[in-house]
C-alpha atoms as a PDB file:
ATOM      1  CA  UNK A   1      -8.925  -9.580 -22.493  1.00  0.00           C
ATOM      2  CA  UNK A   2     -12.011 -11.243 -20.471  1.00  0.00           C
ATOM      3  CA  UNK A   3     -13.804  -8.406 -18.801  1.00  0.00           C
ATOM      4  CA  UNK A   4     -14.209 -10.391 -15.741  1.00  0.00           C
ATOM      5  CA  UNK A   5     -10.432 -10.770 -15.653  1.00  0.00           C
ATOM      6  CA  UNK A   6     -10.031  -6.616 -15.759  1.00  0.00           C
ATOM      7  CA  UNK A   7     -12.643  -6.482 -13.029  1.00  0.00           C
ATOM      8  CA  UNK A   8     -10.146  -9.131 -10.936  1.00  0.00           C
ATOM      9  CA  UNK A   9      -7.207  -7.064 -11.708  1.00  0.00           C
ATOM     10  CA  UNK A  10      -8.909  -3.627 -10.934  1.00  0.00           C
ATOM     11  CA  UNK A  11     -10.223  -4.852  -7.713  1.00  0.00           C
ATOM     12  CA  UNK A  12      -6.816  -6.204  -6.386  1.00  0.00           C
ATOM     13  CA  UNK A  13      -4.870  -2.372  -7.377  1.00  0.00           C
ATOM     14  CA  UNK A  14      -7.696  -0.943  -4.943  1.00  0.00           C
ATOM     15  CA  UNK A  15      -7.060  -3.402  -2.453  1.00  0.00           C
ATOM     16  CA  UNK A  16      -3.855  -2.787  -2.437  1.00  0.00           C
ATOM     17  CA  UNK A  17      -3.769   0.737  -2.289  1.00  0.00           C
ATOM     18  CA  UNK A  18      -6.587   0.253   0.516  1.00  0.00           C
ATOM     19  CA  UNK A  19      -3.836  -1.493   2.423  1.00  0.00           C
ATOM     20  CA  UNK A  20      -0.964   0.899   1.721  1.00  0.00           C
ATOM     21  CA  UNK A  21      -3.325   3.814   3.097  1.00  0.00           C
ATOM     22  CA  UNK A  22      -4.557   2.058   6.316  1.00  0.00           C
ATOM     23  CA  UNK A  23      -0.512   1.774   6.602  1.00  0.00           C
ATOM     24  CA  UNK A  24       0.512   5.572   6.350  1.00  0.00           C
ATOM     25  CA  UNK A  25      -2.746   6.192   9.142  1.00  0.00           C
ATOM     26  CA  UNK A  26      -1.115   4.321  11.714  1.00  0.00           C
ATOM     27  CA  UNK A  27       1.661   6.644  12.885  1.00  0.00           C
ATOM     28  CA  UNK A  28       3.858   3.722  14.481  1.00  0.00           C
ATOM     29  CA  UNK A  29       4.686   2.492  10.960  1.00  0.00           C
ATOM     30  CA  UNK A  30       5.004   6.127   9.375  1.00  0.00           C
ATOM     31  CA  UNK A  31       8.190   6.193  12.835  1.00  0.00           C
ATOM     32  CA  UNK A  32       9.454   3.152  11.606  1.00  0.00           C
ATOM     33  CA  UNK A  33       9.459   3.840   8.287  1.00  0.00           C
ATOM     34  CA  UNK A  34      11.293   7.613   8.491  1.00  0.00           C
ATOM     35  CA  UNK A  35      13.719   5.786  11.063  1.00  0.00           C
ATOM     36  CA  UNK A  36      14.544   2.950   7.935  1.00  0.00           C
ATOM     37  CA  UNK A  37      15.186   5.823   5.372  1.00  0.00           C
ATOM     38  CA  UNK A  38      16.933   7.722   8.297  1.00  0.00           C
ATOM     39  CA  UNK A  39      19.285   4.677   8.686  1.00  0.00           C
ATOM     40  CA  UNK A  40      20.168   4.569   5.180  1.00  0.00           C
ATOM     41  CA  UNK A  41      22.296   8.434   5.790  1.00  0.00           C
END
């Protein structure tokens, strides 16, 4: 495997965990969220 393709592929898992975190800090989502799983009972 190309190292600059591992570098790619490493880069876009810590952007998306970037994005998942900036998700659970914002606590309107972490309401909507709890009332989706809520809804599911």
């Amino acid at each position: 495997m190309n190292k600059a393709y591992k570098i790619l592929i490493y880069a876009g898992a810590v952007g998306v965990l970037l994005a998942v975190f900036t998700l659970y800090t914002r606590p309107e989502f972490l309401f909507t969220l709890a009332n989706q799983v809520w809804a599911c009972f």
